[in-house]
N, C-alpha and C. Protein backbone atom coordinates (compact mmCIF):
# COMPACT_ATOMS: atom_id res chain seq x y z
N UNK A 1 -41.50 -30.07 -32.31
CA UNK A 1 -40.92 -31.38 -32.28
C UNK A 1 -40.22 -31.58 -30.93
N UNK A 2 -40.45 -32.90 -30.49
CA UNK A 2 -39.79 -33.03 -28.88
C UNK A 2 -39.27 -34.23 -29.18
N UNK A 3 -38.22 -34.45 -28.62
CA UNK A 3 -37.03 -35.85 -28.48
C UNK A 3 -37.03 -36.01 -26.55
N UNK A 4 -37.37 -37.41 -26.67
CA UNK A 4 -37.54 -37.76 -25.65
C UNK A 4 -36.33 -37.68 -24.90
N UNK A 5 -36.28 -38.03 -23.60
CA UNK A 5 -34.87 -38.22 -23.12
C UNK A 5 -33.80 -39.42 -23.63
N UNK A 6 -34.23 -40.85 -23.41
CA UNK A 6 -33.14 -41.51 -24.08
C UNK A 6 -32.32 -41.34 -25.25
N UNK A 7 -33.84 -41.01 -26.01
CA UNK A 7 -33.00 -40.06 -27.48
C UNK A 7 -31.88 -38.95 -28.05
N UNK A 8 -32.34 -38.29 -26.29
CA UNK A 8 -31.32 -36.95 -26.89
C UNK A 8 -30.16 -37.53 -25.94
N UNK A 9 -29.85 -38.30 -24.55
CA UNK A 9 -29.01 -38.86 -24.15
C UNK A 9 -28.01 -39.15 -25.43
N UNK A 10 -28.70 -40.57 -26.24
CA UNK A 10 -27.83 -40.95 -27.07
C UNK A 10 -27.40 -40.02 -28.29
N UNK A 11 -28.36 -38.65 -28.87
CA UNK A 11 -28.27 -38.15 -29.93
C UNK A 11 -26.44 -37.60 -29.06
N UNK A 12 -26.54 -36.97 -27.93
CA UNK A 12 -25.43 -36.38 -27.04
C UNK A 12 -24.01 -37.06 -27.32
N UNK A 13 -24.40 -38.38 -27.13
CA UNK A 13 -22.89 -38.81 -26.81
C UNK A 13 -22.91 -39.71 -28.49
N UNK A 14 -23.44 -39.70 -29.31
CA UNK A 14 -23.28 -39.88 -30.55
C UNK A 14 -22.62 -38.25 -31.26
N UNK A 15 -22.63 -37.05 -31.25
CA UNK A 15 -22.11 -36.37 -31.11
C UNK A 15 -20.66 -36.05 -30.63
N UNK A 16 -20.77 -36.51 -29.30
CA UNK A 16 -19.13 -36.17 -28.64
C UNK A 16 -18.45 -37.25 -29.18
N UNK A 17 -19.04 -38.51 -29.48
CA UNK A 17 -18.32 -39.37 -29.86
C UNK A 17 -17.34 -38.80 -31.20
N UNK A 18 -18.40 -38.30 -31.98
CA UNK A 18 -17.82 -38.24 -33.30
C UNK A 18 -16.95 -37.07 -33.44
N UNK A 19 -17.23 -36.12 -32.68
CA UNK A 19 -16.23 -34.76 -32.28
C UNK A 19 -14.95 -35.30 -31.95
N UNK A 20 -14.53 -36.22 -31.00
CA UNK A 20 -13.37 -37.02 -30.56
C UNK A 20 -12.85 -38.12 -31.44
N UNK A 21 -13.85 -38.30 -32.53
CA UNK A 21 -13.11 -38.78 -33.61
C UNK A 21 -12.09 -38.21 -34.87
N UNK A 22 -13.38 -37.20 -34.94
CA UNK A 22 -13.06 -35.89 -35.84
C UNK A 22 -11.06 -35.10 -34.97
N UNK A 23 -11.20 -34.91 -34.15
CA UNK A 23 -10.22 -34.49 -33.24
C UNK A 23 -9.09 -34.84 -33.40
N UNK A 24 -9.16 -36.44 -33.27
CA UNK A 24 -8.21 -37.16 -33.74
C UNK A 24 -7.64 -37.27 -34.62
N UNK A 25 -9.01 -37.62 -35.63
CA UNK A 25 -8.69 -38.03 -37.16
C UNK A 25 -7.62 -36.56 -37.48
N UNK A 26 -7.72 -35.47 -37.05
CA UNK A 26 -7.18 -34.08 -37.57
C UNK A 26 -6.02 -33.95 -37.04
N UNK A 27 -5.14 -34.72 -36.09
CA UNK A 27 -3.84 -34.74 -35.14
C UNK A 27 -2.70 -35.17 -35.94
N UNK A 28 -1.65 -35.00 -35.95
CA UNK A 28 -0.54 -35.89 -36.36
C UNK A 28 -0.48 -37.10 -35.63
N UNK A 29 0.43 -37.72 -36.21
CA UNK A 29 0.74 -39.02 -35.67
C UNK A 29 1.50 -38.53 -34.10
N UNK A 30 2.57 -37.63 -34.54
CA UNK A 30 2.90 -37.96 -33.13
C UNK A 30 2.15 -36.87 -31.85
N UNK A 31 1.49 -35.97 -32.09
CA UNK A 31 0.31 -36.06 -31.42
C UNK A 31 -1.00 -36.91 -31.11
N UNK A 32 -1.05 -38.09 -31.82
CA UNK A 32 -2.08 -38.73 -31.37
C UNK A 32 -0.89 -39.57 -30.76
N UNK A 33 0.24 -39.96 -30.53
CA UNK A 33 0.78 -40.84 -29.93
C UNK A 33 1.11 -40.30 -28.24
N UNK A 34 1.58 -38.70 -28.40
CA UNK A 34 1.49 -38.19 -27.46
C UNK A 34 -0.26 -38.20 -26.32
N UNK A 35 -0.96 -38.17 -27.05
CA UNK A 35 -2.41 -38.13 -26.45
C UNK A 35 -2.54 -39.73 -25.82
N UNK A 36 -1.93 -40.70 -26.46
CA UNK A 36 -1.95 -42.10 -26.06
C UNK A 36 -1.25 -42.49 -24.81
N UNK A 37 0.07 -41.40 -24.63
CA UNK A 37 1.03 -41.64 -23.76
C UNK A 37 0.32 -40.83 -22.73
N UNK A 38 -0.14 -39.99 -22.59
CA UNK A 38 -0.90 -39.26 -21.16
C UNK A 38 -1.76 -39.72 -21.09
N UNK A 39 -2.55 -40.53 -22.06
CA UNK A 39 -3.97 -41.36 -20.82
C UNK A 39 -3.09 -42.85 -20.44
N UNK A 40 -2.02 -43.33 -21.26
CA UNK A 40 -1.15 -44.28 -20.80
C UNK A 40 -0.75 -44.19 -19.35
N UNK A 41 -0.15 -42.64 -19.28
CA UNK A 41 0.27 -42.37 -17.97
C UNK A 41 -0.63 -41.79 -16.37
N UNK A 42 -1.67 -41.94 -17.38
CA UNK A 42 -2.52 -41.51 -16.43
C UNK A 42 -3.35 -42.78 -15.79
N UNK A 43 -3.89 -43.50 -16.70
CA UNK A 43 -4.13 -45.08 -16.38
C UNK A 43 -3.48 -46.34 -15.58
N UNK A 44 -1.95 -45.56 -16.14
CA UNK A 44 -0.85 -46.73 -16.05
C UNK A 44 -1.00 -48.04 -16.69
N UNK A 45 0.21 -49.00 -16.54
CA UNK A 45 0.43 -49.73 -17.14
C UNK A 45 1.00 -50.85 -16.31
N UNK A 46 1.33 -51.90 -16.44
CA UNK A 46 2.05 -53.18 -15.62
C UNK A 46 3.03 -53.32 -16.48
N UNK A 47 4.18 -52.48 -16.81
CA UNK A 47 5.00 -53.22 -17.81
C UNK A 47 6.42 -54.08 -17.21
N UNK A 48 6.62 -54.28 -18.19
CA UNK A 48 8.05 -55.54 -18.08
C UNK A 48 9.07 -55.09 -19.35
N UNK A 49 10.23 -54.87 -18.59
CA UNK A 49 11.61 -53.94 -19.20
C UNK A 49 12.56 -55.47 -19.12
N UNK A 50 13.03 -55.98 -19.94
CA UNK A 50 13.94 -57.38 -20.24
C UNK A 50 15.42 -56.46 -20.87
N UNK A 51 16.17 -56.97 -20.00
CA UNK A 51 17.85 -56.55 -21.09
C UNK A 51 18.43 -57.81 -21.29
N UNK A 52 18.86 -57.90 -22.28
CA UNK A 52 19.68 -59.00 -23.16
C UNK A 52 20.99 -58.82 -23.35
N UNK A 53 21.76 -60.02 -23.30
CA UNK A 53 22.83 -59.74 -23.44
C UNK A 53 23.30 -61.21 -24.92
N UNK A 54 23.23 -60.31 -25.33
CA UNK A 54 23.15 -61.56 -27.03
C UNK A 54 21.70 -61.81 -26.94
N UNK A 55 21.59 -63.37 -26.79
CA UNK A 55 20.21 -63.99 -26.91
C UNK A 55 19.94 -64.27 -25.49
N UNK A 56 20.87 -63.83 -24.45
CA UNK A 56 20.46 -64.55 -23.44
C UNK A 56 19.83 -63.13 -21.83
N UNK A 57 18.39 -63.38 -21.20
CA UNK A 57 17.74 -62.41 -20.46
C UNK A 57 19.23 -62.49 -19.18
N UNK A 58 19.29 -61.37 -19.08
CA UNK A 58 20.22 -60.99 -17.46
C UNK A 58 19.64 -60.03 -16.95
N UNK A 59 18.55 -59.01 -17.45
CA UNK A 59 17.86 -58.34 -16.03
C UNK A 59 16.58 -58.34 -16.54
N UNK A 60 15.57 -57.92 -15.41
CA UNK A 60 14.13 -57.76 -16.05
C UNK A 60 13.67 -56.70 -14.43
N UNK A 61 12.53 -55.68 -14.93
CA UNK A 61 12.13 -54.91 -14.34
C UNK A 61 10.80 -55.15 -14.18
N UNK A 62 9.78 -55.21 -13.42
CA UNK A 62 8.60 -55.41 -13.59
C UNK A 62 7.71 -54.16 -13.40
N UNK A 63 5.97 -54.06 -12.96
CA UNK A 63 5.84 -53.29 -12.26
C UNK A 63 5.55 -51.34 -12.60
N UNK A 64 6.47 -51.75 -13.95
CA UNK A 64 6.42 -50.05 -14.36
C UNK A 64 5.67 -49.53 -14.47
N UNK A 65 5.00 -48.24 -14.75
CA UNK A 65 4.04 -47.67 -15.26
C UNK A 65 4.42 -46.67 -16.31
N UNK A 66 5.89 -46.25 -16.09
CA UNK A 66 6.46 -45.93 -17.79
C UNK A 66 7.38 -45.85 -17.85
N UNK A 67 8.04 -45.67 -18.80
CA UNK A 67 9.29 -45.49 -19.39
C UNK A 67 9.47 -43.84 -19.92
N UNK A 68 10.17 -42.94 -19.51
CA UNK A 68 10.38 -41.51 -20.28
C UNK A 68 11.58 -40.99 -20.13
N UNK A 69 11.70 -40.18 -21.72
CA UNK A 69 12.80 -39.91 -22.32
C UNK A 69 13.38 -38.55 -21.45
N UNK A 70 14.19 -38.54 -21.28
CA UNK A 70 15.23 -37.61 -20.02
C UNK A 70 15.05 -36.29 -21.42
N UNK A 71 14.88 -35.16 -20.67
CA UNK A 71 15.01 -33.91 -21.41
C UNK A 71 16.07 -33.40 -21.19
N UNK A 72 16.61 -32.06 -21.62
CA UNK A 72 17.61 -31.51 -21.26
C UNK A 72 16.73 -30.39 -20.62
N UNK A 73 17.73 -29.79 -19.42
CA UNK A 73 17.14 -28.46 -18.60
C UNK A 73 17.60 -27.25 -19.24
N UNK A 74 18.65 -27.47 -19.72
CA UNK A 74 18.78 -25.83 -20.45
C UNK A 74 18.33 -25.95 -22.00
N UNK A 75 17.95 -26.53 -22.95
CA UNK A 75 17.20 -26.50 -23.94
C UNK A 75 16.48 -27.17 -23.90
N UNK A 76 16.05 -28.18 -23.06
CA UNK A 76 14.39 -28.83 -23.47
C UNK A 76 14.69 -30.10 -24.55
N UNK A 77 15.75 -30.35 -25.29
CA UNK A 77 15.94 -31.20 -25.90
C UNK A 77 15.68 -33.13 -25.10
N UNK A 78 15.32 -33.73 -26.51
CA UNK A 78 15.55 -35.15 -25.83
C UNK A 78 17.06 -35.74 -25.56
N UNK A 79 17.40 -36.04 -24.28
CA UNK A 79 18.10 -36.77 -24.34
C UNK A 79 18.43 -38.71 -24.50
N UNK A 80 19.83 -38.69 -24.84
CA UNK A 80 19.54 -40.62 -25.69
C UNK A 80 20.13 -41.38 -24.20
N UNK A 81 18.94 -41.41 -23.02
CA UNK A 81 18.46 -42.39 -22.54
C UNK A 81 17.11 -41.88 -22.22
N UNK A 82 16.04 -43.12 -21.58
CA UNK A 82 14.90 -43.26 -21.10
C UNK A 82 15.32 -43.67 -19.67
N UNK A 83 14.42 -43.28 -18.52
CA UNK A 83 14.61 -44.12 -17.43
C UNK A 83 12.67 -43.99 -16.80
N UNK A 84 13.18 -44.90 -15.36
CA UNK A 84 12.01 -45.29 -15.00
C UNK A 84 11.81 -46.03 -13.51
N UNK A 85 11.11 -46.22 -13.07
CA UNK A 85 10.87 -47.03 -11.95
C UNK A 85 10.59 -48.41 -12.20
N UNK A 86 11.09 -48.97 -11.57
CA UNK A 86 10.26 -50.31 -11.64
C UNK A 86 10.93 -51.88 -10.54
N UNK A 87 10.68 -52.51 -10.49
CA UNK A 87 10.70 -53.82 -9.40
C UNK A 87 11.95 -54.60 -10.10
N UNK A 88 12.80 -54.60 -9.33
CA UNK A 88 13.91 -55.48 -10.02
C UNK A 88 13.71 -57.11 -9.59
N UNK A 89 13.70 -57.82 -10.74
CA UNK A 89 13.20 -59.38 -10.77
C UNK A 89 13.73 -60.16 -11.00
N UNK A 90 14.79 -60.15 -9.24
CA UNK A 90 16.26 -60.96 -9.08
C UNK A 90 16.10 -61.68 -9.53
N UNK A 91 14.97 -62.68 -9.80
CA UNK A 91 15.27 -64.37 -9.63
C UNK A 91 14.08 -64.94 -11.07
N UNK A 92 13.67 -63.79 -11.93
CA UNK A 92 13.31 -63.31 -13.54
C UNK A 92 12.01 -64.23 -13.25
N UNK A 93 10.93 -64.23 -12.27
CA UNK A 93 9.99 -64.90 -12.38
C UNK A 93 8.51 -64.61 -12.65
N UNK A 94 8.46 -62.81 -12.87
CA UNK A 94 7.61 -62.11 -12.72
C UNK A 94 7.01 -61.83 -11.96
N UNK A 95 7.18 -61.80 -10.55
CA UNK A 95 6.83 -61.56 -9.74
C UNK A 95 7.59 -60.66 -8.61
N UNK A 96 7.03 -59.56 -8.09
CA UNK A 96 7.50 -59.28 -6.86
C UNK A 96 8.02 -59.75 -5.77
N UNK A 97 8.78 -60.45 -5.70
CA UNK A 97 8.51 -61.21 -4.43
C UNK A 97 9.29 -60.63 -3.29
N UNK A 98 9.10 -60.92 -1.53
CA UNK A 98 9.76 -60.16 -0.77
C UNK A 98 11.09 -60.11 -1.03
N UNK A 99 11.52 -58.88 -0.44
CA UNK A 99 12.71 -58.20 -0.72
C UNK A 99 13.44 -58.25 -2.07
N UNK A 100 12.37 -57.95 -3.17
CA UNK A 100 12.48 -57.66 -4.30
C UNK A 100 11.84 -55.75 -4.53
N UNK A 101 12.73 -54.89 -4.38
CA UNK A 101 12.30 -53.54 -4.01
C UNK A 101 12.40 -52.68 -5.16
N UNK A 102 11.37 -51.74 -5.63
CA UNK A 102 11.56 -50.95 -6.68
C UNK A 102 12.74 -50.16 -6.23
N UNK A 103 13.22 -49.95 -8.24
CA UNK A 103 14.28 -49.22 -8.19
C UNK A 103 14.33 -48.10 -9.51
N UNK A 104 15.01 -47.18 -9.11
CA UNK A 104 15.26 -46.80 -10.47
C UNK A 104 16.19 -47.20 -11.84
N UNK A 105 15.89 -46.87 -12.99
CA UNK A 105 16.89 -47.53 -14.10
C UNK A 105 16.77 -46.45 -14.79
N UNK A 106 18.11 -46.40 -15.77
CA UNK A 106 18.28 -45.79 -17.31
C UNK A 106 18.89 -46.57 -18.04
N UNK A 107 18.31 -46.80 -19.55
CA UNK A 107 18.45 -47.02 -20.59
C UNK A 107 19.04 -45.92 -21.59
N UNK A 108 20.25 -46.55 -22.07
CA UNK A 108 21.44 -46.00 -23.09
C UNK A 108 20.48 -46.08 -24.52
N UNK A 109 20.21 -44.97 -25.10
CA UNK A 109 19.94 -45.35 -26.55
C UNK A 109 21.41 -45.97 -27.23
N UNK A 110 22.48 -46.33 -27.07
CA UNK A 110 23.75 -46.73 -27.45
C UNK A 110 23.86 -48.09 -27.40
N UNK A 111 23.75 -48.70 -27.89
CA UNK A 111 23.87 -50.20 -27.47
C UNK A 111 23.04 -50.83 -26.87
N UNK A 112 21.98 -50.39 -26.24
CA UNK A 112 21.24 -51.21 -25.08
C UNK A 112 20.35 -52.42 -26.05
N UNK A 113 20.06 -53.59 -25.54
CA UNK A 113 19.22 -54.37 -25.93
C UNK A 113 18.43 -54.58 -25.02
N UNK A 114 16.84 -54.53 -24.92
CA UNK A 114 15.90 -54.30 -24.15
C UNK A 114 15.04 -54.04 -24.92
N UNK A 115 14.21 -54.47 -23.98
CA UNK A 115 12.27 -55.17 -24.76
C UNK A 115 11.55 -54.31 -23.17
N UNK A 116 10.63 -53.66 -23.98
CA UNK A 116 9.31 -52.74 -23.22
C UNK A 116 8.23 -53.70 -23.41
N UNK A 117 7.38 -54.06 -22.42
CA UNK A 117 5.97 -54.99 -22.81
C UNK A 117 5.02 -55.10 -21.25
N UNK A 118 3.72 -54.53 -21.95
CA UNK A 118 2.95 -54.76 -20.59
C UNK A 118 3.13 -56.61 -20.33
N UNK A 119 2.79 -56.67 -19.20
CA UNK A 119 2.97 -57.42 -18.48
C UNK A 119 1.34 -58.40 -18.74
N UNK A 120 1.74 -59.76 -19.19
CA UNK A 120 0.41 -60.68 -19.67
C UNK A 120 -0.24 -61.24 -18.64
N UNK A 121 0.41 -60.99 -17.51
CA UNK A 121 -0.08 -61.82 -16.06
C UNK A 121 -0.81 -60.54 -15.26
């Protein structure tokens, strides 16, 4: 019996496909979330970081490509902020504009009000 080439092409990646399903399907949640966050970070992202103060926006970050949780160096633990890079967006228009310069930020798990969201533009 012989399988032509297109055939076994597709028999191939009908295979890996389902191996990488199988893979998955067998992960925890927060290993498949972790697996999401390294092709996240590897891809990147355009996100937009908003802080609130009540109902009303007073900073916004543009530009990011992530947000990550600060470890500790002598145990490895998470620590309760996240920080990140990103474009500070003096004038909240979404846009870069000149002498609008990335910066760094941290986020307080304590109080902070703030919205993570790729960026729709």
């Amino acid at each position: 019996m012989t399988i032509d080439r297109p055939k076994a092409r597709a028999l191939a990646t009908f295979l890996i496909a389902a191996a990488a399903v199988f893979t998955l399907a067998s992960c925890t949640q927060e290993q498949q979330n972790t697996i999401n966050r390294n092709i996240q970070n590897w891809t990147g992202t355009n996100g937009v970081l908003e802080f609130y103060a009540g109902d009303k926006l007073v900073r916004r970050f543009i530009k990011i490509d992530k947000v990550s949780t600060a470890m500790g160096t002598e145990d490895g633990k998470p620590r309760p902020y996240r920080f990140g890079y990103g474009v500070l967006d003096e004038n909240l228009n979404f846009t870069a504009d000149p002498g609008e310069k990335k910066v760094y930020f941290e986020i307080s798990d304590y109080g902070s009000n703030y919205i993570f969201f790729e960026n729709p533009r």
